[in-house]
Protein backbone atom coordinates (compact mmCIF):
# COMPACT_ATOMS: atom_id res chain seq x y z
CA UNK A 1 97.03 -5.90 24.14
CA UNK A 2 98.52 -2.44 24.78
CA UNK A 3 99.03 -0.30 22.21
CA UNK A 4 98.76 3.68 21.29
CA UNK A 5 95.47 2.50 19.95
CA UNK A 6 94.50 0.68 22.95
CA UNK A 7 95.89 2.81 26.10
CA UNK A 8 93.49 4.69 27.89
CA UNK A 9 93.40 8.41 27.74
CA UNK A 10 95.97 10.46 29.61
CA UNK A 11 98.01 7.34 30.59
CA UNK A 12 100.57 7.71 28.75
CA UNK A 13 103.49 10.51 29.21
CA UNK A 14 104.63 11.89 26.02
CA UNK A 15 108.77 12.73 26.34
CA UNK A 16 109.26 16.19 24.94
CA UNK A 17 112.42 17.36 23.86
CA UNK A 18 113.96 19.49 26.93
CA UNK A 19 113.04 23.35 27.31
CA UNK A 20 115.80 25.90 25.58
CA UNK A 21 115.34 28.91 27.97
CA UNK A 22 117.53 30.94 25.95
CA UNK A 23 116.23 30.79 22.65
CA UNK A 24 112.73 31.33 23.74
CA UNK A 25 114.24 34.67 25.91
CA UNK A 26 116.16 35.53 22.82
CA UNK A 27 112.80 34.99 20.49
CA UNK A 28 110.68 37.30 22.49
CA UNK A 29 113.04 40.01 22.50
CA UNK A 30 113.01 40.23 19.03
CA UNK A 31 109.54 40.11 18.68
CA UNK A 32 109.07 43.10 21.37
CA UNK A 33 111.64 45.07 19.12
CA UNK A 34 109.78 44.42 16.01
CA UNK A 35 107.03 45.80 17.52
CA UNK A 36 108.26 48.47 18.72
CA UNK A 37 109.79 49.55 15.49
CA UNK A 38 106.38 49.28 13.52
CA UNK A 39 104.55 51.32 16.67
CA UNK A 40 107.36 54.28 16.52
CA UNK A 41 107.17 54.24 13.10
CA UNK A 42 103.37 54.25 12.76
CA UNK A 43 103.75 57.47 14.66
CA UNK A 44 106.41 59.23 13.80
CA UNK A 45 106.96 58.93 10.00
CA UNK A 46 104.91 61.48 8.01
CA UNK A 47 101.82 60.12 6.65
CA UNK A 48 99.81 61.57 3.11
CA UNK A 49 96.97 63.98 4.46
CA UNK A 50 95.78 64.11 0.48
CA UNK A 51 95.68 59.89 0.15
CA UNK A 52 97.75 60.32 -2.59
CA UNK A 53 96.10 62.90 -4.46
CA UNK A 54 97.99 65.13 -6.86
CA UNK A 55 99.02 68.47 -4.81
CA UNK A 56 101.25 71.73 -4.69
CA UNK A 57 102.63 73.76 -1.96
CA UNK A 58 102.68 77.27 -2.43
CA UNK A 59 104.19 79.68 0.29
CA UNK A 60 102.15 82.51 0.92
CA UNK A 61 103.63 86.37 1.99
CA UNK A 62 101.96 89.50 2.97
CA UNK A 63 102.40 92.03 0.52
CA UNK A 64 105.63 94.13 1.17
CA UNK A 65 103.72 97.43 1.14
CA UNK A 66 101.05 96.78 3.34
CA UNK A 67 100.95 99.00 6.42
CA UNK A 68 99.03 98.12 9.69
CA UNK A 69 96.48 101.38 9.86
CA UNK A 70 96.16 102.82 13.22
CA UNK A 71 92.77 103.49 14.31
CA UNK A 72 90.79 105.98 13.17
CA UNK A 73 90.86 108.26 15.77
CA UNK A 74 94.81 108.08 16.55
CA UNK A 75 95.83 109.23 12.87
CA UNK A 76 98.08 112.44 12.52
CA UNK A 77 95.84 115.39 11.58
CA UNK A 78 97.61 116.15 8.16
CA UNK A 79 98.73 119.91 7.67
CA UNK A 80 97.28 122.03 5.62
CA UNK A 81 99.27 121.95 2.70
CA UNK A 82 98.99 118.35 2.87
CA UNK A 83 96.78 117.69 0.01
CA UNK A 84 95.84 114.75 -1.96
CA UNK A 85 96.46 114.17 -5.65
CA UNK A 86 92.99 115.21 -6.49
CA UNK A 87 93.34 118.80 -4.72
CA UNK A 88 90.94 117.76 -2.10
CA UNK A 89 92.44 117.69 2.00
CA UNK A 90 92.96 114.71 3.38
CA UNK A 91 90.45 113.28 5.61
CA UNK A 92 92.71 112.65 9.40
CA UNK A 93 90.20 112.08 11.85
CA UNK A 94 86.96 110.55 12.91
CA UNK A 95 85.05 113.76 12.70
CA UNK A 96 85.81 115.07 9.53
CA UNK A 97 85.45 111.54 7.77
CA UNK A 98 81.69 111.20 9.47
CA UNK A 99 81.18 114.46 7.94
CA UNK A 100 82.30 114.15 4.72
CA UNK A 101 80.89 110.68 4.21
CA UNK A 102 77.58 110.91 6.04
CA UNK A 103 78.69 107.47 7.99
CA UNK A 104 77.24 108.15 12.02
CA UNK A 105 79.93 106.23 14.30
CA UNK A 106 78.30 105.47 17.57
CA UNK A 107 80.81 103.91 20.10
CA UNK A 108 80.27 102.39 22.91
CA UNK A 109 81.26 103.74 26.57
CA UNK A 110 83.07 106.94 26.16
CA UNK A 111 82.82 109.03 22.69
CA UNK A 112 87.32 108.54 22.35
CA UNK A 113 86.60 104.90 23.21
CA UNK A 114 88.42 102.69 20.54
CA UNK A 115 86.69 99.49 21.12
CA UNK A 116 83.54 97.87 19.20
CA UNK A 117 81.34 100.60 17.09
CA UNK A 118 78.02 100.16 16.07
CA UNK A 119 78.32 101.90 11.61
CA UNK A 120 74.78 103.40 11.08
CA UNK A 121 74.74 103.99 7.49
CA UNK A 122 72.68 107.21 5.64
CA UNK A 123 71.59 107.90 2.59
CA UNK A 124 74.64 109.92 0.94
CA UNK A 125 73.83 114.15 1.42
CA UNK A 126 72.07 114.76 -1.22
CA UNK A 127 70.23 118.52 -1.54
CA UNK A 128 68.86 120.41 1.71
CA UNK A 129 66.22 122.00 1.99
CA UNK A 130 65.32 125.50 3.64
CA UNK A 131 64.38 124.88 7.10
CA UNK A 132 60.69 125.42 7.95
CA UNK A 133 58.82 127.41 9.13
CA UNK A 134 60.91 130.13 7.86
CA UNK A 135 60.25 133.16 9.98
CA UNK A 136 59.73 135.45 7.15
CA UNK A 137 56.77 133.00 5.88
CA UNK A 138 54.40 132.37 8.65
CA UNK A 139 52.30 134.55 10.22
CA UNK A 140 50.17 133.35 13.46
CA UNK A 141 46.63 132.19 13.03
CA UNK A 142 43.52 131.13 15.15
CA UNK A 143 44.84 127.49 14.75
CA UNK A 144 48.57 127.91 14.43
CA UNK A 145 51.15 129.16 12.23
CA UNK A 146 49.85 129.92 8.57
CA UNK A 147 52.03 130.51 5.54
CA UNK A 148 52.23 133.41 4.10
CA UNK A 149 54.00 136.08 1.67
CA UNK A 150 57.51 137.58 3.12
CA UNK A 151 57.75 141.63 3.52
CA UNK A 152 60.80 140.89 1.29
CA UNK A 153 58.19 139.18 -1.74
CA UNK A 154 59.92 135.69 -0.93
CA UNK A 155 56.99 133.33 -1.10
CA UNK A 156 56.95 129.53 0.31
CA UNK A 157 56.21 128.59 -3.23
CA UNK A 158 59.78 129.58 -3.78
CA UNK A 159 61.72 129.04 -0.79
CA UNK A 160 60.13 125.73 0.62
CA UNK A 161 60.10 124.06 -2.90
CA UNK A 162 63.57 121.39 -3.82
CA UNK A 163 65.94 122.86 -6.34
CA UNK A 164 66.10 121.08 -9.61
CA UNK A 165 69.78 119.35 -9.67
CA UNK A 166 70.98 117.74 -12.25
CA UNK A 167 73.76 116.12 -14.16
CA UNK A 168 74.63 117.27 -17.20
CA UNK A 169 73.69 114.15 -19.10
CA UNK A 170 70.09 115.54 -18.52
CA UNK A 171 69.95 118.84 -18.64
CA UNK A 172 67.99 118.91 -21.82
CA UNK A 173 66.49 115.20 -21.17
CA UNK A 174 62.35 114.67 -21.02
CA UNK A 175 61.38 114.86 -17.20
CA UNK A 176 59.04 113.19 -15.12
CA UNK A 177 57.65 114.46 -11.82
CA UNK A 178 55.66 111.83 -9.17
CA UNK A 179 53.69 112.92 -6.62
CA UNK A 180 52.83 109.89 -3.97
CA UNK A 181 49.85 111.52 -1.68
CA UNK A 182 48.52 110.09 1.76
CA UNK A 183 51.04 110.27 3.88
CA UNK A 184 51.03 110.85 7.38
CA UNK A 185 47.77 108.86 7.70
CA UNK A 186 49.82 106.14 8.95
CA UNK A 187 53.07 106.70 10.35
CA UNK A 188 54.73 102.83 9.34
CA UNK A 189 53.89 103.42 5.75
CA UNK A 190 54.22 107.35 5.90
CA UNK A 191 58.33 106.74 6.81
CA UNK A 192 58.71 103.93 4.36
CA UNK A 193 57.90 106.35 1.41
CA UNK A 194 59.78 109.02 2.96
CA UNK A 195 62.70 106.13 3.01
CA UNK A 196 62.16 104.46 -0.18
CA UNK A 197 61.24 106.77 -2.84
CA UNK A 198 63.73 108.73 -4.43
CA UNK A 199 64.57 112.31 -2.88
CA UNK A 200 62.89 114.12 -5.93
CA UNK A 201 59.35 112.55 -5.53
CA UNK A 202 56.99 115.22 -4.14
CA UNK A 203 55.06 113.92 -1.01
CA UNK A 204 51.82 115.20 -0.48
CA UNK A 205 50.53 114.86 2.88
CA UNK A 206 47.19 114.61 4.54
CA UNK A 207 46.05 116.97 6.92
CA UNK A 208 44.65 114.78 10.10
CA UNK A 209 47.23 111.73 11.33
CA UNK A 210 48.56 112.47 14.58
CA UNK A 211 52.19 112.87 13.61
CA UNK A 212 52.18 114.66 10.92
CA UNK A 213 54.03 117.53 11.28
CA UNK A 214 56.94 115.14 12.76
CA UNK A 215 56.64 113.11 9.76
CA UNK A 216 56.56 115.84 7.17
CA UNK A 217 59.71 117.59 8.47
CA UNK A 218 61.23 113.94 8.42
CA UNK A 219 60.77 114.33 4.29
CA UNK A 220 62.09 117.69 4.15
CA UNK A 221 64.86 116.83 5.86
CA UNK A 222 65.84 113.92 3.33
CA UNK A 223 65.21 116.37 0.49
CA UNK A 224 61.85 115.88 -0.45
CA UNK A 225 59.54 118.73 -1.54
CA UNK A 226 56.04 118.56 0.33
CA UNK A 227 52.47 119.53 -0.43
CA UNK A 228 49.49 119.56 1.57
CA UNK A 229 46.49 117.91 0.66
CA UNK A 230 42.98 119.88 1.59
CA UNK A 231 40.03 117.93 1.26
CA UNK A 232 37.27 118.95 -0.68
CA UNK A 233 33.78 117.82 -1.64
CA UNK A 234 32.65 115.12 -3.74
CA UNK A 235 29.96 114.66 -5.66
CA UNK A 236 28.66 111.81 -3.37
CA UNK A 237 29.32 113.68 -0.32
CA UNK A 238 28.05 113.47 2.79
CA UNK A 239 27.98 109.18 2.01
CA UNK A 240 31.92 109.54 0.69
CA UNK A 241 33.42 112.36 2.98
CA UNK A 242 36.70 113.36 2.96
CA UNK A 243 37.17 114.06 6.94
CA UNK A 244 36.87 117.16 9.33
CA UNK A 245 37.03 120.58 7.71
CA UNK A 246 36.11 119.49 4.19
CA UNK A 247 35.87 122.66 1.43
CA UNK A 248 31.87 122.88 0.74
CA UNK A 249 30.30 123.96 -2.40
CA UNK A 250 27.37 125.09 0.22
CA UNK A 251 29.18 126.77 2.84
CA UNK A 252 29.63 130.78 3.76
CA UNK A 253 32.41 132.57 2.60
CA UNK A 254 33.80 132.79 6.23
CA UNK A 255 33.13 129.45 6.82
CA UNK A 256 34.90 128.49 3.62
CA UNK A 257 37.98 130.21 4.92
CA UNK A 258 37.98 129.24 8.55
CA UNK A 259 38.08 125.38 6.92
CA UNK A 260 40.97 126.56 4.85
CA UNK A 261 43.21 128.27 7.66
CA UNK A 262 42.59 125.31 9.80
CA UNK A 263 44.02 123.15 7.00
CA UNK A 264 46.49 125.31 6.43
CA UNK A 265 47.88 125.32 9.63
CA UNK A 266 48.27 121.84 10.18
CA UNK A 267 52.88 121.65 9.43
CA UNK A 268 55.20 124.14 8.06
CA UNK A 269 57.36 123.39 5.20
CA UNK A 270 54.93 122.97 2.55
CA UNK A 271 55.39 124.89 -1.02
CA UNK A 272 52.18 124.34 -2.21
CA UNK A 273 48.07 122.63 -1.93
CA UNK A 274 46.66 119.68 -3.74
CA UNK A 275 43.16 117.95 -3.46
CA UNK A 276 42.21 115.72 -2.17
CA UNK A 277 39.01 114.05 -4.18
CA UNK A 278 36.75 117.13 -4.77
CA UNK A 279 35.19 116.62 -7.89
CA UNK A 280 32.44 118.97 -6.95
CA UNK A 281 34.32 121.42 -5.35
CA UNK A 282 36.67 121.31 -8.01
CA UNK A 283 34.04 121.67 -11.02
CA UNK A 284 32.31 124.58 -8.79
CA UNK A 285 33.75 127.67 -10.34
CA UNK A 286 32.81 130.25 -7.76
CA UNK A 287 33.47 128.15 -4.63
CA UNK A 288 37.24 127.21 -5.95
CA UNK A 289 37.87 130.70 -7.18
CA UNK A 290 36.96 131.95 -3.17
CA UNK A 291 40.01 129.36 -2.17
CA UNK A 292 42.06 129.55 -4.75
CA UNK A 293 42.43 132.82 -4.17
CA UNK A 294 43.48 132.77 -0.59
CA UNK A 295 45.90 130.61 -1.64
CA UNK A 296 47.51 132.76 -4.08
CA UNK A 297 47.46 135.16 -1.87
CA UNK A 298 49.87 132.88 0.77
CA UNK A 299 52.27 132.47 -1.88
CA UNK A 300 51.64 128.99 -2.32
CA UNK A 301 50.72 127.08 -5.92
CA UNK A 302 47.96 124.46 -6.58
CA UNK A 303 48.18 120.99 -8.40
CA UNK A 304 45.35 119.15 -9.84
CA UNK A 305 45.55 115.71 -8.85
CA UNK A 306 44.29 114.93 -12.26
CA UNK A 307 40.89 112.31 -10.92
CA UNK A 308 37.99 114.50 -12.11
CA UNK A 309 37.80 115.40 -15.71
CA UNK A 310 35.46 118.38 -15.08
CA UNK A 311 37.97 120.51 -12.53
CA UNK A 312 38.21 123.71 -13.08
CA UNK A 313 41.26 124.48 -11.76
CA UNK A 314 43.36 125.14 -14.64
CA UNK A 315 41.43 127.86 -16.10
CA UNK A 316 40.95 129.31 -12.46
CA UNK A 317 43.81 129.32 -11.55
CA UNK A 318 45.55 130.66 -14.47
CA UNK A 319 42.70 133.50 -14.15
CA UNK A 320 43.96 134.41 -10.43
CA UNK A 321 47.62 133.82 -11.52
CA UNK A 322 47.96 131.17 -9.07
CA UNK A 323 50.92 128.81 -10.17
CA UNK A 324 49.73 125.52 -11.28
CA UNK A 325 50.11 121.90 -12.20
CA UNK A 326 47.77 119.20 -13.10
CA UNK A 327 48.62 114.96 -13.06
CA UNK A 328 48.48 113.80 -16.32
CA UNK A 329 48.16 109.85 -14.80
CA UNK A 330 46.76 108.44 -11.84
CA UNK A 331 49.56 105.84 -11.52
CA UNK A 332 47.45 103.70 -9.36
CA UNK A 333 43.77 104.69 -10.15
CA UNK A 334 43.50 100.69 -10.82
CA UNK A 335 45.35 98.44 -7.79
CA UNK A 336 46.83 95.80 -9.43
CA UNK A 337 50.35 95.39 -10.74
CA UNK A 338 49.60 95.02 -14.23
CA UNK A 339 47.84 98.37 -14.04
CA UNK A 340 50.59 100.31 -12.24
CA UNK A 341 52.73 98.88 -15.06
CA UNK A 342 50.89 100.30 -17.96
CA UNK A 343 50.02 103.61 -16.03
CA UNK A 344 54.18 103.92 -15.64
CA UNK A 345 55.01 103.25 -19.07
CA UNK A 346 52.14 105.76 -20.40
CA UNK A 347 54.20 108.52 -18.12
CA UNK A 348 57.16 107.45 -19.58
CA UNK A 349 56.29 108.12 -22.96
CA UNK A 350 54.65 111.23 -22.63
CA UNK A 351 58.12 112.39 -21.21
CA UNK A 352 59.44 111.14 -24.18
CA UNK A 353 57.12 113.20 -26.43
CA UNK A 354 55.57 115.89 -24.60
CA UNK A 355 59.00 116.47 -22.74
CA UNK A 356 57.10 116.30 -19.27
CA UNK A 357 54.82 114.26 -18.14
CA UNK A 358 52.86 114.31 -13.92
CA UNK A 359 52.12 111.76 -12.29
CA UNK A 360 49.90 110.73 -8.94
CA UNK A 361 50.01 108.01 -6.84
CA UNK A 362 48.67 107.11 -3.10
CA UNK A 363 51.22 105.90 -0.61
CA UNK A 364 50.05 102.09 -0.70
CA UNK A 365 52.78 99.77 0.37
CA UNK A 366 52.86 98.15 -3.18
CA UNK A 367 52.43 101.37 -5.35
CA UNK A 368 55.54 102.90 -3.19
CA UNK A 369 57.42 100.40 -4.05
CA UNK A 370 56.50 99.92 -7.56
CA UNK A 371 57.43 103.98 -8.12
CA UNK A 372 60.45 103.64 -6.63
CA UNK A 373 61.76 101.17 -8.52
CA UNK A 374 60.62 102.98 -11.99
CA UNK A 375 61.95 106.27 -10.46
CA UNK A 376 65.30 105.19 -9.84
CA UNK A 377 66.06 103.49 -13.02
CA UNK A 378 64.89 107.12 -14.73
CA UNK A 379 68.28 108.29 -15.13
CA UNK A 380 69.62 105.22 -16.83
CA UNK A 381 66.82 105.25 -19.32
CA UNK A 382 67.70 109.29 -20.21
CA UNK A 383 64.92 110.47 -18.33
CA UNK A 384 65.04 113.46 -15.70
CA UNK A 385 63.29 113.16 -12.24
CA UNK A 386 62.31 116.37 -10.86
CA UNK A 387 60.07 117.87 -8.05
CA UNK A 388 56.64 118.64 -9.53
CA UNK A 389 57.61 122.36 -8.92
CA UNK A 390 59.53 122.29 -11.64
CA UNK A 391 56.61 121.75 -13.86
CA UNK A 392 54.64 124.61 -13.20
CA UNK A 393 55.78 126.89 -16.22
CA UNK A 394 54.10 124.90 -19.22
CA UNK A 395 50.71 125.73 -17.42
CA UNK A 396 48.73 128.98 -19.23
CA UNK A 397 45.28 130.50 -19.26
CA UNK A 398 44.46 128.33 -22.10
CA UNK A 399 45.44 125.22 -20.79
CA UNK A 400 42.03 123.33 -20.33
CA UNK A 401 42.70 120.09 -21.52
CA UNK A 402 41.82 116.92 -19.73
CA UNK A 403 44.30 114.72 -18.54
CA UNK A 404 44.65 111.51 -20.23
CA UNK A 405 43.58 109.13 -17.15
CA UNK A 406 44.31 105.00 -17.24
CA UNK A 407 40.93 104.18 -16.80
């Protein structure tokens, strides 16, 4: 029996209705066009960057006004009548705005070269001081130049020390003078207090590091007033001793001043002395009287450092009419922050009801910048900052206290 069922596989030929050529042709043409279509519009028609995110367009203009500036050193130099609304000239080229501003532009290639500049930034000009060694002052000594009073009376006490400048606000404000000693021991930390602190900190500097006359006329030059620091004995010396050329209680007269010029000759500049420990030379009334003396006779004045409550320097020195000062803190007689803290606040308030207060510090990387951040915020609290120079008058031949020390 043969059926569908029953016939083997593939035997069979299936009759299929006969191939249209032209409708399939016509079919695929369509379908190529369809595709087409979706593919040009897929890349032509404008798609939503925001995925349909509220947006806005807003057109954006340079301002009307706003001229291209030439460079700096193709402006018109402006006549002289050409003033601005404030009465000052107008600033036209590189040279006068560099001096005006205190901005050093260093080009590269040629000075006129208009391409990339390298802007070193200073410290604004603030106040100059007299350039030292002033001829009148000095005279020449066995170990260099030595200060001394001019033919004309100036004295370096005068001349070398910073003016007191300042604003109005404070001209009848308590004032605080800071004294940061050490410096030029080491010459990192000796230019980051002459950088840091505030121009009207005194800096007292030591009289042995290797660059220290370099680094002492660096401070002058950014306004601050400088002292030198002699060293003198203490009570546990030889086992604690202050370095070469150390003022002895024991030694000769001549011996005694042959230490002093050599001390004294070290850098120029300086408008007055400070020691530097010295407890027993200090509380050794004929011994400091021989020094003092020699340095009242250089024109220079003397400040107590305030460490050793038995100096004698006051009284001495008011007896020889040697201007004086004395530190009425040790800001950083204890090193910790806490310390320096309380020692700061205890100068404040003596300002406050004394009217002056004097403090000493060491140049320590920490204390520096401890005092420099209380210094500069002076002003805003009401408070003057001036160069210890300008405390020197409220010292008399009676004045024999003892400085209140944060102990």
């Amino acid at each position: 029996m043969t059926d569908e069922l029953n016939e083997p596989l593939g035997r069979t030929t299936i009759e299929r209705a006969p191939f249209r050529p032209r409708l399939r042709k016509a079919a695929t043409g369509a379908a190529v066009l369809l595709a087409a279509s979706l593919f040009a519009a897929f890349l032509f028609i404008p798609r939503d960057p925001y995925r349909g995110e509220p947006h806005a367009v807003a057109r954006i203009e340079p301002p009307k006004t706003l001229e291209a500036a030439a460079p700096v050193d193709q402006r018109i130099v402006a006549a002289p009548e050409d003033r601005r609304a404030d009465g000052r000239d107008r600033v036209s080229n590189a040279e006068e705005i560099e001096q005006m501003s205190g901005v050093k532009v260093i080009r590269s290639g040629s000075p006129e070269a208009p391409g990339a500049m390298i802007i070193q930034l200073d410290r604004p000009a603030g106040i100059r001081l007299t350039p030292a060694p002033d001829k009148r002052l000095v005279e020449k000594g066995r170990y260099g130049l030595l200060p001394k009073i001019g033919d004309d009376g100036a004295r370096p006490l005068e001349i070398y020390s910073r003016p007191v400048s300042l604003p109005p606000k404070l001209k009848t404000a308590p004032r605080i003078a800071i004294v940061v000693g050490g410096l030029g021991l080491n010459a990192s930390a000796s230019a980051n207090a002459i950088d840091e602190l505030p121009d009207a900190v005194t800096l007292a500097f030591a009289p042995y590091g290797a660059n220290a006359e370099a680094l002492a006329a660096r401070a002058r030059e950014r306004g601050h007033e400088i002292l030198l620091q002699i060293p003198m004995e203490p009570f546990d010396y030889p086992s604690n001793n202050p370095g070469p050329h150390t003022l002895l209680t024991s030694a000769s007269s001549e011996t005694q001043l042959d230490d002093l010029q050599w001390l004294m000759s070290r850098f120029p500049g300086y408008a007055g002395v400070t020691n530097f420990l010295g407890a027993r030379f200090t509380s050794d009334e004929k011994a400091l009287s021989r020094a003092l003396a020699e340095i009242a006779a250089r024109g220079l004045f003397i400040l107590d450092d305030g460490t050793s409550p038995q100096s004698l320097v006051a009284p001495t020195a008011a007896r020889l009419a040697l201007p004086a000062a004395r530190a009425d803190f040790v800001i950083d007689a204890k090193d910790t922050t806490a310390s320096l803290d309380v020692a700061l606040a205890q100068l404040e308030l003596q300002a406050r009801e004394k009217g002056v207060a004097v403090g000493f510090a060491s140049a320590l990387p920490a204390t520096v910048t401890r005092v420099a951040r209380f210094a500069r915020d002076l002003e805003r609290r009401g408070i003057a900052l001036v160069p210890v120079t300008a405390t020197l008058s409220r010292m008399s031949a009676s004045d024999t206290r003892t400085a209140p020390q944060n102990k």
